[in-house]
Structures are given as C-alpha cells and as structure tokens.
N, C-alpha and C. Protein backbone atom coordinates (compact mmCIF):
# COMPACT_ATOMS: atom_id res chain seq x y z
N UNK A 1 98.84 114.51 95.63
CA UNK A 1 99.69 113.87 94.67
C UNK A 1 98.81 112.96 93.80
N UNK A 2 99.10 113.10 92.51
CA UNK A 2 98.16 112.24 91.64
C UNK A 2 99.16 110.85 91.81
N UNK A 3 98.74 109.94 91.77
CA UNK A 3 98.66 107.88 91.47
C UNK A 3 98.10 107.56 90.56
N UNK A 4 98.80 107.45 89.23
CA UNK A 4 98.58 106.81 88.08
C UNK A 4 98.35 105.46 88.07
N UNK A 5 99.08 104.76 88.95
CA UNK A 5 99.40 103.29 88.89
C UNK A 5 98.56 102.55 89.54
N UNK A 6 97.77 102.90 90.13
CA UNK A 6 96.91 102.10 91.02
C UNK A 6 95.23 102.00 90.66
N UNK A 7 94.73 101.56 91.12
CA UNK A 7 93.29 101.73 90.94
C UNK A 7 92.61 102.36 92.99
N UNK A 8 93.84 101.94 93.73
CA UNK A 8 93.11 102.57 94.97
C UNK A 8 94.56 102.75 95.39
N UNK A 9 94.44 104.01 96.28
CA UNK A 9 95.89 104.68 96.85
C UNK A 9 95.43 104.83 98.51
N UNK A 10 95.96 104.40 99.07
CA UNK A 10 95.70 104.71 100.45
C UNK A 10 97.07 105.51 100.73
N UNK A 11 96.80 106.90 101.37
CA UNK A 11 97.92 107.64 101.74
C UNK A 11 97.48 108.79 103.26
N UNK A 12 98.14 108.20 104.29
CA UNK A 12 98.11 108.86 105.53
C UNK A 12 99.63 109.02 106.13
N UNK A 13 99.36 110.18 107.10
CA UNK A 13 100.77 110.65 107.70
C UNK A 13 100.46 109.88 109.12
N UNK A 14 99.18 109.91 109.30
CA UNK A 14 98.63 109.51 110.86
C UNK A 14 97.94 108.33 110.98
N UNK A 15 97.61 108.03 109.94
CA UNK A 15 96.70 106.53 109.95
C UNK A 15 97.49 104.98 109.59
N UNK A 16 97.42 104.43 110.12
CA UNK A 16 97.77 102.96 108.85
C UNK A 16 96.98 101.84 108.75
N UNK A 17 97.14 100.58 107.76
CA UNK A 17 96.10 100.06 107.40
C UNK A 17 96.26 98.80 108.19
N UNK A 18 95.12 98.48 108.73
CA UNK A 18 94.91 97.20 109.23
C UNK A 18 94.29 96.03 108.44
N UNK A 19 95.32 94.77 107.61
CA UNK A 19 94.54 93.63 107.21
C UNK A 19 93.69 92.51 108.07
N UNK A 20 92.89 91.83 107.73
CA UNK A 20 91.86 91.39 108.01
C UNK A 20 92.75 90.47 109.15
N UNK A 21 92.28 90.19 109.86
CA UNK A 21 92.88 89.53 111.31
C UNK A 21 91.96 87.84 111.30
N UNK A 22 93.04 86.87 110.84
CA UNK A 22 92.28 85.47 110.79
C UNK A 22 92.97 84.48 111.53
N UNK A 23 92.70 83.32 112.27
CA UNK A 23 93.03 82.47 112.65
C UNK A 23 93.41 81.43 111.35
N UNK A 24 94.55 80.21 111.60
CA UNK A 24 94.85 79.60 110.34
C UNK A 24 93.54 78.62 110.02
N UNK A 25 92.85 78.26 110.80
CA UNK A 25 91.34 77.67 110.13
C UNK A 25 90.81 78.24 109.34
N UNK A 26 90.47 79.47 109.87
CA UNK A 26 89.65 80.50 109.17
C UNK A 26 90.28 80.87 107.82
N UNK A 27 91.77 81.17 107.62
CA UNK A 27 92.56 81.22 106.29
C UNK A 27 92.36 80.13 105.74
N UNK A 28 92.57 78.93 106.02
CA UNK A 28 92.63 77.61 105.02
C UNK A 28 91.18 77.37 104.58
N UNK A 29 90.01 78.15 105.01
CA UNK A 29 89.09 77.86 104.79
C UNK A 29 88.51 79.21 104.09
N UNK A 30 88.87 80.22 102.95
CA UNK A 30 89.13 80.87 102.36
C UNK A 30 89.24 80.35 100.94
N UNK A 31 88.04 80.70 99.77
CA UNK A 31 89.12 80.96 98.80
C UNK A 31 89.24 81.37 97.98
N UNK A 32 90.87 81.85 97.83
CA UNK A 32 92.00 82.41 97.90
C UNK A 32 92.47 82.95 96.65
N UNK A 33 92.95 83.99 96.27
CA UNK A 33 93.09 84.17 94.61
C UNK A 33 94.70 84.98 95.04
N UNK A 34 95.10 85.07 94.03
CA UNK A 34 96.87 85.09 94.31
C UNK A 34 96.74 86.34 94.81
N UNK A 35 97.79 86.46 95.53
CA UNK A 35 98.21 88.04 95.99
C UNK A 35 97.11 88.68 97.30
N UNK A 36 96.00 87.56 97.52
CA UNK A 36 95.61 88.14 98.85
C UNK A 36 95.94 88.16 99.90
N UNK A 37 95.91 88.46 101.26
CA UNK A 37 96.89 88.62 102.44
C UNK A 37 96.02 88.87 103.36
N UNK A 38 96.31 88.23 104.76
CA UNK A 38 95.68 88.25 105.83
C UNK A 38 96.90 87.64 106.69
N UNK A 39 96.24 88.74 108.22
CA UNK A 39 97.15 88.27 108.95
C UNK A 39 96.34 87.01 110.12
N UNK A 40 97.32 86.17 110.13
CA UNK A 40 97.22 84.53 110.97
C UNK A 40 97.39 85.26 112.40
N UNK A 41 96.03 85.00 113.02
CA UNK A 41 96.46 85.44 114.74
C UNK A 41 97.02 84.00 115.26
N UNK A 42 97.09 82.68 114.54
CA UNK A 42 97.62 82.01 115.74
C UNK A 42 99.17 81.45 115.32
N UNK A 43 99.89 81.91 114.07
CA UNK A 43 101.04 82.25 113.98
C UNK A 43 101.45 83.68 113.86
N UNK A 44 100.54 84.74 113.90
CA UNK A 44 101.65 85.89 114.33
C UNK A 44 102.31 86.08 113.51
N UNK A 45 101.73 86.05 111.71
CA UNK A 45 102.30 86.67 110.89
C UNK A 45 101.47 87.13 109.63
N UNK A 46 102.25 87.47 109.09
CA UNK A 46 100.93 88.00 107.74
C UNK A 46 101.60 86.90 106.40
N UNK A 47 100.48 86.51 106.14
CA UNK A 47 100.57 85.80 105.14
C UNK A 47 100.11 85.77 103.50
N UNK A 48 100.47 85.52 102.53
CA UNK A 48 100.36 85.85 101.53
C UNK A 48 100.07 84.93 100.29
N UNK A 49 98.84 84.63 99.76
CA UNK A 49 98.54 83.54 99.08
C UNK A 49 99.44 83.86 97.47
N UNK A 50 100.08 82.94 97.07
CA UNK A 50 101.00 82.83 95.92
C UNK A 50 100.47 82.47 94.87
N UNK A 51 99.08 82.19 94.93
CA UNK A 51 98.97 81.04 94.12
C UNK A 51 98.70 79.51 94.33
N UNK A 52 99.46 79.38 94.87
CA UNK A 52 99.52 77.64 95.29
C UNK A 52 99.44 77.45 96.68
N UNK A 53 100.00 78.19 97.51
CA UNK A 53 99.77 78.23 98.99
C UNK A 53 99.73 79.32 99.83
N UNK A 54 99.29 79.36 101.08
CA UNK A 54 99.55 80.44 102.03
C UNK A 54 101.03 80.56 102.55
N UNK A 55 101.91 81.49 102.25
CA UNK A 55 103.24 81.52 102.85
C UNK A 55 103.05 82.46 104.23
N UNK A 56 104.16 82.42 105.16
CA UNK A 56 104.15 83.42 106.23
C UNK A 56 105.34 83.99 106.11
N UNK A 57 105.01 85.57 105.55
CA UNK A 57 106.03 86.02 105.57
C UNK A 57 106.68 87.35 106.87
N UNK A 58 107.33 86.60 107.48
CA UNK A 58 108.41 87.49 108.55
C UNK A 58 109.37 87.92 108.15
N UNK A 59 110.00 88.43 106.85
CA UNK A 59 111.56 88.79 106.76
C UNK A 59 110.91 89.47 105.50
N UNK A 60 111.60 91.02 105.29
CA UNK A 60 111.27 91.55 104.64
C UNK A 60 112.33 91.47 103.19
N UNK A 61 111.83 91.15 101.98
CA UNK A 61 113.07 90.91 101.33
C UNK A 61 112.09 91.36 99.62
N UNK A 62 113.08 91.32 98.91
CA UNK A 62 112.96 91.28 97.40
C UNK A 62 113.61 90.62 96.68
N UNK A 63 114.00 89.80 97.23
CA UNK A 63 114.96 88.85 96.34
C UNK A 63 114.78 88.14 94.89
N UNK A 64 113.53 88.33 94.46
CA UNK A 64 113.00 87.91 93.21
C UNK A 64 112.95 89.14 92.16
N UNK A 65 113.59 90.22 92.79
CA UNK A 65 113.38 91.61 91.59
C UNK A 65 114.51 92.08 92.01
C-alpha cells in the first residue's frame, strides 16, 4: 500500500512498536520538542510532550477533533 502522508510508515500484521522505555528522571531530564513520547516506567504510562509539559496519557480519547 502506498502512504502519501507520512514521511515513515511502519506497517506489520506480526510486529508492534516499542517506544523508548524511561524512568520520570530520565524524561524530565530530556529535551523535549512537542509531540515526542516515551513511556514512564515508574508511572506506567506513556507520555506525551505538548509543548509545555509531559502529560500521562491513560484514556484513549479525541476530544479536541
């Protein structure tokens, strides 16, 4: 399948992707440009820099689109 929209397509039936695995030291000590993501091993979630801060996001939603 061609992907126009992207500049990198990751596409598996059998594989999936693992983000970088950080403790919250190791994240706050990062830095950070919007939209990067790593998951926090000592909260146990994946988190997502906004811009202004690291959020943890657990609830899957779209509520802004």
């Amino acid at each position: 399948m061609k992907i126009t929209g992207a500049y990198t397509a990751l596409d598996a039936k059998t594989k999936g992707l693992v983000i970088n695995r950080l403790t919250t030291t190791q994240i706050n000590g990062l830095t950070p440009v919007r939209g990067m993501m790593a998951y926090d091993t000592d909260l146990n979630c994946l988190k997502i820099y906004d811009g202004t801060v690291w959020a943890c996001y657990t609830k899957q939603t779209c509520d802004q689109y």
